[in-house]
PDB file of N, CA and C in Angstrom:
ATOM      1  N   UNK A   1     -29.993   6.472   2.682  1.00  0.00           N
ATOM      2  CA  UNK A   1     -30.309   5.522   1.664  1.00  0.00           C
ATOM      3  C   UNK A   1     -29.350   4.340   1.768  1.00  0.00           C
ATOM      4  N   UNK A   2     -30.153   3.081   2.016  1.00  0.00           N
ATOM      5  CA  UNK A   2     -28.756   1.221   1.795  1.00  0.00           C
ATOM      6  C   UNK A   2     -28.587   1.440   0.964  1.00  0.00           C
ATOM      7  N   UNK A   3     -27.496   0.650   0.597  1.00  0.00           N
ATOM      8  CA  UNK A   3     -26.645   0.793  -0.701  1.00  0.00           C
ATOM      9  C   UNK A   3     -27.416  -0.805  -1.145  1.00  0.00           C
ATOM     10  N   UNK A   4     -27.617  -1.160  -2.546  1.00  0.00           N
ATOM     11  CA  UNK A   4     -27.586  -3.082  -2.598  1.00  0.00           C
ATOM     12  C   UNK A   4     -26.237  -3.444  -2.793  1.00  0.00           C
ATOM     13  N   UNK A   5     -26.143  -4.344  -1.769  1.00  0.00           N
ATOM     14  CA  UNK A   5     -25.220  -5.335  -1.586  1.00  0.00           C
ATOM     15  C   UNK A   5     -24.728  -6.023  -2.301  1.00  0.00           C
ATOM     16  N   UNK A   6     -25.816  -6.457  -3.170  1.00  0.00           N
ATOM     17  CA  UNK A   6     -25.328  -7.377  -3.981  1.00  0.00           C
ATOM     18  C   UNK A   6     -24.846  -6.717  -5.808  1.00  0.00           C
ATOM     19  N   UNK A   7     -24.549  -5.553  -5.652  1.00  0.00           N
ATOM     20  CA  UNK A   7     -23.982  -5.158  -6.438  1.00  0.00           C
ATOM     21  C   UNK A   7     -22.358  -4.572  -6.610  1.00  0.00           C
ATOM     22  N   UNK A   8     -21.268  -4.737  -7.131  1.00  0.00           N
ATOM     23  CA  UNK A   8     -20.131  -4.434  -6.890  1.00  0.00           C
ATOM     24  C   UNK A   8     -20.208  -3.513  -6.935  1.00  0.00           C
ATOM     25  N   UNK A   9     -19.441  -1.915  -6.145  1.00  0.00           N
ATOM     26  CA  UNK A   9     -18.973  -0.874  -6.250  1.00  0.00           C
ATOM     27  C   UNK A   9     -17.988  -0.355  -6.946  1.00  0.00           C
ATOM     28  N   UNK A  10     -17.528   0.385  -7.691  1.00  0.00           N
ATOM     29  CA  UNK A  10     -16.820   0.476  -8.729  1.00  0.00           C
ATOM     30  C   UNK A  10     -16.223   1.847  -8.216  1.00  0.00           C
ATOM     31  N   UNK A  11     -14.715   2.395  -7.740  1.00  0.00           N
ATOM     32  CA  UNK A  11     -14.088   3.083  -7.204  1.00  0.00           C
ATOM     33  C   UNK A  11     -13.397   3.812  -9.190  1.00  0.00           C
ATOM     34  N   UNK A  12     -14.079   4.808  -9.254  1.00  0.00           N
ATOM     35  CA  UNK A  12     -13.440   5.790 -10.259  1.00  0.00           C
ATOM     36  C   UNK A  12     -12.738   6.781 -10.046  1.00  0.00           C
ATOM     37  N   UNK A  13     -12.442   6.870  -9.100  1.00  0.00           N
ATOM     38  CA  UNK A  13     -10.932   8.403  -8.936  1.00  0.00           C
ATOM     39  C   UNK A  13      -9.800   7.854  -8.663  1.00  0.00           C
ATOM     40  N   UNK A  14      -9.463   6.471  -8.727  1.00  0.00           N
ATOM     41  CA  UNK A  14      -7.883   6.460  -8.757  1.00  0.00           C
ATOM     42  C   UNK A  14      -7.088   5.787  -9.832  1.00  0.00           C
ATOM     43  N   UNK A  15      -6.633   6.739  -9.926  1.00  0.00           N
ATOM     44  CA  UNK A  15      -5.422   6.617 -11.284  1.00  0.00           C
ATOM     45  C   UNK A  15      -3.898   5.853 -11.253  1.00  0.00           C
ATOM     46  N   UNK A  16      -3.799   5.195 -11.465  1.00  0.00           N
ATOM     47  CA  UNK A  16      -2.103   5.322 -11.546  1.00  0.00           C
ATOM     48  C   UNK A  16      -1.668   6.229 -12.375  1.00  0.00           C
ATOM     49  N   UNK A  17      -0.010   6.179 -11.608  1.00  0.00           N
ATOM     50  CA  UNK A  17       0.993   7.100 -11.688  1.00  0.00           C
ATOM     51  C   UNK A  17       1.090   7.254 -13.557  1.00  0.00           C
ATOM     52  N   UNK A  18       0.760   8.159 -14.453  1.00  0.00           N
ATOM     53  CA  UNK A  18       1.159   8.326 -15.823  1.00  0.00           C
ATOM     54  C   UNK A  18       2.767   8.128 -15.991  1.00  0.00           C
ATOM     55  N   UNK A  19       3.086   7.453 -17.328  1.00  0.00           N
ATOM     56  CA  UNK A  19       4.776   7.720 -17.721  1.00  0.00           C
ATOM     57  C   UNK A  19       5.084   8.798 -17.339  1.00  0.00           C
ATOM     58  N   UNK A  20       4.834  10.326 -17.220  1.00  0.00           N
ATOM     59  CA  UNK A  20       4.986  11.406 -17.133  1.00  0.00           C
ATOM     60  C   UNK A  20       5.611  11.842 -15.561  1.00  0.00           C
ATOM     61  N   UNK A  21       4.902  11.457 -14.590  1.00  0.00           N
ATOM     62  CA  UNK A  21       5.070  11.223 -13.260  1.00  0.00           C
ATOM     63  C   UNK A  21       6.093  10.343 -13.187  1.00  0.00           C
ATOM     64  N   UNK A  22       6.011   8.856 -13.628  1.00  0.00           N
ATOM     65  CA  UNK A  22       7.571   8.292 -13.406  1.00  0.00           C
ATOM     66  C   UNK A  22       8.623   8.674 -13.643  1.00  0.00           C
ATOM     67  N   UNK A  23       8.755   9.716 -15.312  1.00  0.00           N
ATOM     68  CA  UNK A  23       9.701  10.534 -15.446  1.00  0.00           C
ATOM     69  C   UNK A  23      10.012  11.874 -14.812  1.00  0.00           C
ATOM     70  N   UNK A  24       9.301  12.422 -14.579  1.00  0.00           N
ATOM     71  CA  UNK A  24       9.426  13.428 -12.831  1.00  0.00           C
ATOM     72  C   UNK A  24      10.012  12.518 -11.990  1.00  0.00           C
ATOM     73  N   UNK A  25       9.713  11.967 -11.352  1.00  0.00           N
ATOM     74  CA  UNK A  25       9.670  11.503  -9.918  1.00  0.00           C
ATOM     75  C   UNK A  25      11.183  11.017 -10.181  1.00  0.00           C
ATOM     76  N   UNK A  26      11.925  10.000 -11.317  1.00  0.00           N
ATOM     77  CA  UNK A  26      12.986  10.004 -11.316  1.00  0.00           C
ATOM     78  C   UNK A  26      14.063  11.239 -11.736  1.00  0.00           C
ATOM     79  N   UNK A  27      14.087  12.409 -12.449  1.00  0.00           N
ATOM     80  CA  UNK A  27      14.605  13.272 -12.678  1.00  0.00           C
ATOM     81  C   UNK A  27      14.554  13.788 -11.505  1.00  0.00           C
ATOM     82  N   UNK A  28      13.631  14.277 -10.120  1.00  0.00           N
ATOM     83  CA  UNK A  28      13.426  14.968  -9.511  1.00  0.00           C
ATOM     84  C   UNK A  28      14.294  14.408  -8.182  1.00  0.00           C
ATOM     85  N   UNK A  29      14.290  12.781  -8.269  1.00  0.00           N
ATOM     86  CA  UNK A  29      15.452  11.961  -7.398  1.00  0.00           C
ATOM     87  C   UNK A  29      16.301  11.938  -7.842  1.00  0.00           C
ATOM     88  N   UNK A  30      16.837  12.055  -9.242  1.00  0.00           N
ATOM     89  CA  UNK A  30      18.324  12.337  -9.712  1.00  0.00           C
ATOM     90  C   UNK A  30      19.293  13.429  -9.258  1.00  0.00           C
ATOM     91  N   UNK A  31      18.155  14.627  -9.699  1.00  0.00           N
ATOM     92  CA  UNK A  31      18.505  15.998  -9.065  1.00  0.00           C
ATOM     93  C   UNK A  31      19.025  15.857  -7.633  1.00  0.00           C
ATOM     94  N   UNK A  32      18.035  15.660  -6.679  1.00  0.00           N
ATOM     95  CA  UNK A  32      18.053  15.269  -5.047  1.00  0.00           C
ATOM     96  C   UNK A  32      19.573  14.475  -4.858  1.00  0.00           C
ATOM     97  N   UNK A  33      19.496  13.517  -5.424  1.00  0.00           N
ATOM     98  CA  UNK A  33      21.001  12.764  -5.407  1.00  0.00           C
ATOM     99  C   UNK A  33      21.949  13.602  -5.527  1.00  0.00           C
ATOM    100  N   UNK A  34      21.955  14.357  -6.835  1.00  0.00           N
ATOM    101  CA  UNK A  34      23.730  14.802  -7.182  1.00  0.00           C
ATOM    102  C   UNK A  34      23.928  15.794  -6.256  1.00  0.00           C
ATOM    103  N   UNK A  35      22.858  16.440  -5.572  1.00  0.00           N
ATOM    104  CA  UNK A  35      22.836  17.412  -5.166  1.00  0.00           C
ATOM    105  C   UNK A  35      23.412  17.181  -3.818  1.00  0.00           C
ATOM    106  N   UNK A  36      22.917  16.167  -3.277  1.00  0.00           N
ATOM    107  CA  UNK A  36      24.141  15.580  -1.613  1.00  0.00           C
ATOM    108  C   UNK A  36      24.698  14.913  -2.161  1.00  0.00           C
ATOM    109  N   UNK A  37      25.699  14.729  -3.149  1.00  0.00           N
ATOM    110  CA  UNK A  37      26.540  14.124  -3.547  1.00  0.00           C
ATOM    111  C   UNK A  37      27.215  12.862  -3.916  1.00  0.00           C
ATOM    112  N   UNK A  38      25.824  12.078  -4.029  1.00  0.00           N
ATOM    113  CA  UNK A  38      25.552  10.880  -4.208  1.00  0.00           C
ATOM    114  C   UNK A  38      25.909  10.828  -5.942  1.00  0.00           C
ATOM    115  N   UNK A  39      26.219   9.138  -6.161  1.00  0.00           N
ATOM    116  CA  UNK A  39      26.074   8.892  -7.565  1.00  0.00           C
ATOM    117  C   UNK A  39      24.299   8.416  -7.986  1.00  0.00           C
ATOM    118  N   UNK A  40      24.002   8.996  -8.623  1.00  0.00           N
ATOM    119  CA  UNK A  40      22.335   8.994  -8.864  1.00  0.00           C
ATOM    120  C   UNK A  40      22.303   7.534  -9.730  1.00  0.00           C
ATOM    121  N   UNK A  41      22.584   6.972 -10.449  1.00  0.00           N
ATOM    122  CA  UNK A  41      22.502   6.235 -11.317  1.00  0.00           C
ATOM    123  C   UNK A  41      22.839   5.048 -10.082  1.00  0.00           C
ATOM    124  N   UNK A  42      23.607   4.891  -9.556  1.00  0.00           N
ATOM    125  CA  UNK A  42      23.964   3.883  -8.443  1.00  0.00           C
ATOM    126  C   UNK A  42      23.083   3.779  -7.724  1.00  0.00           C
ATOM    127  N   UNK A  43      22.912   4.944  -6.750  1.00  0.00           N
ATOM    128  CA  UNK A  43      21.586   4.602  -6.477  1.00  0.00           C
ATOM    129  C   UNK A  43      20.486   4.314  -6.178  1.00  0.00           C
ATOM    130  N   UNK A  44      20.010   4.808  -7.343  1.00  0.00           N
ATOM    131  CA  UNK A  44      18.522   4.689  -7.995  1.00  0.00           C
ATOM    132  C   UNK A  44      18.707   3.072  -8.639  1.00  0.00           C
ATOM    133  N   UNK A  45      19.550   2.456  -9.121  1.00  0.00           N
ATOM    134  CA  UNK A  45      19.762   1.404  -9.536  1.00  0.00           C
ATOM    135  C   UNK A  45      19.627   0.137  -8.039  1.00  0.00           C
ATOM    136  N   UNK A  46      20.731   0.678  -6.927  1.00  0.00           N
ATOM    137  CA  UNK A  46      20.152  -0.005  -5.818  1.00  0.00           C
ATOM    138  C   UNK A  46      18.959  -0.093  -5.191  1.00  0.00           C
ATOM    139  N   UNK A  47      18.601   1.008  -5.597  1.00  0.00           N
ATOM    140  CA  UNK A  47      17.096   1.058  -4.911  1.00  0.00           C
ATOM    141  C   UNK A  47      15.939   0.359  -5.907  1.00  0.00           C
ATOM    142  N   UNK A  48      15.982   0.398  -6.905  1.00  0.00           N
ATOM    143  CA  UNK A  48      14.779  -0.526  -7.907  1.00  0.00           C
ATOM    144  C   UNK A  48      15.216  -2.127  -7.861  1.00  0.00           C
ATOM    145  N   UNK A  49      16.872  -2.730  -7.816  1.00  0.00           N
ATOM    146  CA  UNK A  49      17.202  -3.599  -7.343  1.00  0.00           C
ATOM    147  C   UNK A  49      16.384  -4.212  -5.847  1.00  0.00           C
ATOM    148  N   UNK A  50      16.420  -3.774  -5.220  1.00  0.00           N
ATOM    149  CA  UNK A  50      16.359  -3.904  -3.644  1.00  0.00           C
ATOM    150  C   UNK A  50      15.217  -3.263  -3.173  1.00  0.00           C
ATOM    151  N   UNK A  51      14.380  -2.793  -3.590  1.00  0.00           N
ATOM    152  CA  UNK A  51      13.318  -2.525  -2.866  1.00  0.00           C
ATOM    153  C   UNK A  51      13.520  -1.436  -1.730  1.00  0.00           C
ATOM    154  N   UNK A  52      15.128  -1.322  -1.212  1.00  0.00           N
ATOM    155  CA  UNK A  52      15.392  -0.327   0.556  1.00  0.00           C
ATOM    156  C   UNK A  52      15.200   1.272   0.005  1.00  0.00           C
ATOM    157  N   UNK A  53      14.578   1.578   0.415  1.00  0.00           N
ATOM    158  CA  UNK A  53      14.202   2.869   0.332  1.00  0.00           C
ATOM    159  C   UNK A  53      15.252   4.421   0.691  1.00  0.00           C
ATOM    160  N   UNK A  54      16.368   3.099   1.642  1.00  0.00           N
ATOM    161  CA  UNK A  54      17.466   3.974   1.985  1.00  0.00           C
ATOM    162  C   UNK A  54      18.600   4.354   1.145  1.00  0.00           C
ATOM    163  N   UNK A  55      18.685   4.030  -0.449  1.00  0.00           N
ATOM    164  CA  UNK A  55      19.609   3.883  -1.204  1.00  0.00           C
ATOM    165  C   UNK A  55      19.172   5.386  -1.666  1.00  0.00           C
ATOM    166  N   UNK A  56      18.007   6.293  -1.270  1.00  0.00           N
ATOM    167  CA  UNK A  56      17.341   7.159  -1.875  1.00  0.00           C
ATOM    168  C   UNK A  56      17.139   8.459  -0.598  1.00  0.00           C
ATOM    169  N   UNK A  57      17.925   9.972  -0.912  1.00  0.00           N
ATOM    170  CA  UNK A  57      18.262  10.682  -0.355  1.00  0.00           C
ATOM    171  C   UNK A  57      16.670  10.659   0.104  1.00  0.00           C
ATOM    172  N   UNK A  58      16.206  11.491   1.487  1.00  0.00           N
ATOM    173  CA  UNK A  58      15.297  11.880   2.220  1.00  0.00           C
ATOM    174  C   UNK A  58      15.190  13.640   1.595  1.00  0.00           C
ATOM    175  N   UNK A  59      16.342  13.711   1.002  1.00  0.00           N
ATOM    176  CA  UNK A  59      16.876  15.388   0.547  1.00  0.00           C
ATOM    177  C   UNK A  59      15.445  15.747  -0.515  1.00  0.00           C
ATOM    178  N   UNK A  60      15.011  16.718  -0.411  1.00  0.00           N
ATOM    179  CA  UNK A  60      14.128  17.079  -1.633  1.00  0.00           C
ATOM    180  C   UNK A  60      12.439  16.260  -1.603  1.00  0.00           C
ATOM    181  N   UNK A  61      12.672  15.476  -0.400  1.00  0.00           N
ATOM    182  CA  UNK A  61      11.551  14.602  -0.456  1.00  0.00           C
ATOM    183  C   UNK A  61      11.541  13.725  -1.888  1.00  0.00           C
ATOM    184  N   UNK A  62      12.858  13.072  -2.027  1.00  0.00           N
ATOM    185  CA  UNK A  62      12.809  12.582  -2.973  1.00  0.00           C
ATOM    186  C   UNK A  62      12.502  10.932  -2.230  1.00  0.00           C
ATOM    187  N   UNK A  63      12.604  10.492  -1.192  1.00  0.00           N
ATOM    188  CA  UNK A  63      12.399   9.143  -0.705  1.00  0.00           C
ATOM    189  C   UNK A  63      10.949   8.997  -0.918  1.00  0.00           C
ATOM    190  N   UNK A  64      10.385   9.636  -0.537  1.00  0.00           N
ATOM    191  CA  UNK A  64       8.842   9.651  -0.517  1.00  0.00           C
ATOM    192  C   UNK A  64       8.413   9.789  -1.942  1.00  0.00           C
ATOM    193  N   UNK A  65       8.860  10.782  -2.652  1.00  0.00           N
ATOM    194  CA  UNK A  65       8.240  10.867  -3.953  1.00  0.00           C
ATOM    195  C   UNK A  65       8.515   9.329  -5.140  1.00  0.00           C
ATOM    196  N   UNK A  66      10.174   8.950  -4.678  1.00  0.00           N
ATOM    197  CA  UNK A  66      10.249   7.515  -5.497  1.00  0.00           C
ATOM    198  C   UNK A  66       9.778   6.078  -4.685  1.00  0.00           C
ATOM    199  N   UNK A  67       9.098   6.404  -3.519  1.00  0.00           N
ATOM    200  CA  UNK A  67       8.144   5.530  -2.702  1.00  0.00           C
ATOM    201  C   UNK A  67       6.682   5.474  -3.292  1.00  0.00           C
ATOM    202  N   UNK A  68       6.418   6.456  -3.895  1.00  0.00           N
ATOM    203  CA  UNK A  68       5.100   6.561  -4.383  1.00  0.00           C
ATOM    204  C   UNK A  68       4.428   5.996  -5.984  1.00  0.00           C
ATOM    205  N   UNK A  69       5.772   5.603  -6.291  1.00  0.00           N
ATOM    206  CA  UNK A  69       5.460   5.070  -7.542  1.00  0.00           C
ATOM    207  C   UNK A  69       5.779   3.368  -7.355  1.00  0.00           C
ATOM    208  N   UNK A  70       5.590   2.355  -8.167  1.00  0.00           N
ATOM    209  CA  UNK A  70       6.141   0.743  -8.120  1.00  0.00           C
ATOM    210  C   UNK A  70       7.004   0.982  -8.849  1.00  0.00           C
ATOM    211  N   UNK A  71       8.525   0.124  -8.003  1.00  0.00           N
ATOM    212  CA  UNK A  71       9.988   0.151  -9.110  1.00  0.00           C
ATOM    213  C   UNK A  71       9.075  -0.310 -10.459  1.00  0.00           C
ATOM    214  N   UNK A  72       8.730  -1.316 -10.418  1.00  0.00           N
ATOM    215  CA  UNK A  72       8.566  -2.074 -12.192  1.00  0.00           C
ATOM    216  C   UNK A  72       8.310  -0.510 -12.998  1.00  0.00           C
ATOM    217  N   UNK A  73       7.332   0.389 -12.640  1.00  0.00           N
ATOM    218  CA  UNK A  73       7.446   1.572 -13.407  1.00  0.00           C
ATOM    219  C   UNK A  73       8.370   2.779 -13.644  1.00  0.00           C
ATOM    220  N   UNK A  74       9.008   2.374 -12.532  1.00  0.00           N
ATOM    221  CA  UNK A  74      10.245   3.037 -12.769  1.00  0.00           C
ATOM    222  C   UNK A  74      11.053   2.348 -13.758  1.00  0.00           C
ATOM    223  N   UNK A  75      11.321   1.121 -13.895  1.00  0.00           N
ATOM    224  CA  UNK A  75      11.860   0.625 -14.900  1.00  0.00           C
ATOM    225  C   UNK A  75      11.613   0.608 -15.999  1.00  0.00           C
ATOM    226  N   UNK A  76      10.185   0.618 -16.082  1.00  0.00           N
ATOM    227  CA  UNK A  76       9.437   0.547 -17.158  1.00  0.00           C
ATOM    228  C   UNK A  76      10.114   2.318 -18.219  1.00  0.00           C
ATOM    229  N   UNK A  77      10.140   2.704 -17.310  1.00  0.00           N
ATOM    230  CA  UNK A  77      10.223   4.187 -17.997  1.00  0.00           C
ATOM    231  C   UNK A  77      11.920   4.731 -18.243  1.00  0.00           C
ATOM    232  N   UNK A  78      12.615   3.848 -17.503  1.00  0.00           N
ATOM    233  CA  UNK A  78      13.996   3.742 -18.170  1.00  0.00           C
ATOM    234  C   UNK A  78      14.259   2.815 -19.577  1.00  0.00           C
ATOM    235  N   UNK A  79      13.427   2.009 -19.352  1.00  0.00           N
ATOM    236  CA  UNK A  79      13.879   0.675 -20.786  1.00  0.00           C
ATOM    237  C   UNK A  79      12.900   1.389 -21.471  1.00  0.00           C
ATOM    238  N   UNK A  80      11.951   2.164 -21.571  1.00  0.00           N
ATOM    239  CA  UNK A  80      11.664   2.709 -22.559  1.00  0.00           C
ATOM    240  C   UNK A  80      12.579   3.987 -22.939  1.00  0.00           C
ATOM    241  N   UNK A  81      12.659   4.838 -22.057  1.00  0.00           N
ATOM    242  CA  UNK A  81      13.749   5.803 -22.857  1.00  0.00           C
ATOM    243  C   UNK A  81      15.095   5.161 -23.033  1.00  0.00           C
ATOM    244  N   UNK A  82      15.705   4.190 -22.504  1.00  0.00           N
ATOM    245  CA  UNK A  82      16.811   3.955 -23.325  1.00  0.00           C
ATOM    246  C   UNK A  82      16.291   2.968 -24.850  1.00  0.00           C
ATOM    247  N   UNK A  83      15.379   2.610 -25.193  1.00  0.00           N
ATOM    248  CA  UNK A  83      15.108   1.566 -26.329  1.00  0.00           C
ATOM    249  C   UNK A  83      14.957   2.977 -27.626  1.00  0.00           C
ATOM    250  N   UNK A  84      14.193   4.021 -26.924  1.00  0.00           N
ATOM    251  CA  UNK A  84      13.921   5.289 -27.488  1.00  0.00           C
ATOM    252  C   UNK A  84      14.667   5.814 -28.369  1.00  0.00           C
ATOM    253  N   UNK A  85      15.499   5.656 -27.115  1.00  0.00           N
ATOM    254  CA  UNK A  85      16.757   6.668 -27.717  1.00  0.00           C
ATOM    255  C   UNK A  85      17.852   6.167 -28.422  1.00  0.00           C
ATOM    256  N   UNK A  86      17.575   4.573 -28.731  1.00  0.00           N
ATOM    257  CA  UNK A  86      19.015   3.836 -29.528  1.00  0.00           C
ATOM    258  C   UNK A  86      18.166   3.205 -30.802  1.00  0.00           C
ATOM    259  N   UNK A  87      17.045   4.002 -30.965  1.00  0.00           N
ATOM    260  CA  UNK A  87      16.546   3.534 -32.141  1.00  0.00           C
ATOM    261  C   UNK A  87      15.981   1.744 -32.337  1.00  0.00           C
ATOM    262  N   UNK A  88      15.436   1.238 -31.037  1.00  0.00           N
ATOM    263  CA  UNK A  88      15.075   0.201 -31.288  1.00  0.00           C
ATOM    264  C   UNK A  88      13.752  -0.101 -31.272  1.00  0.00           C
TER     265      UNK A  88
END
């Protein structure tokens, strides 16, 4: 069966990443960090700074897992739990 052409296709199975997943994916690279002995907060801070993927252990498959999300949502999900949590 042609498809018509002249109608747009509309792609329904892809989701972005939920708040829920950004907060995994960074807890789960925090973990990965302290764990080779990295400062996690440093960074994870260089790495949403900078875009290099190398500021972020390969340990735990945590490079790949905080590759899979966009920094802005990673940020997004820190300035919300810190606004959260100071009552603003």
């Amino acid at each position: 069966m042609k498809s018509d052409l002249s109608e747009t296709q509309k792609i329904t199975n892809f989701e972005k990443p939920t708040k829920n997943e950004a907060k995994d994916i960074l807890l789960n690279v925090f973990g990965a960090m302290k764990e080779k002995g990295y400062n996690p907060v440093n960074q994870i801070v260089g790495y949403i700074l900078s875009g290099d993927p190398t500021y972020v252990t390969s340990h735990n498959n945590a490079r790949v897992l905080v590759s899979s999300i966009e920094r802005d949502e990673l940020l997004e999900e820190v300035m919300t739990f810190y606004f959260k949590n100071n009552n603003v």
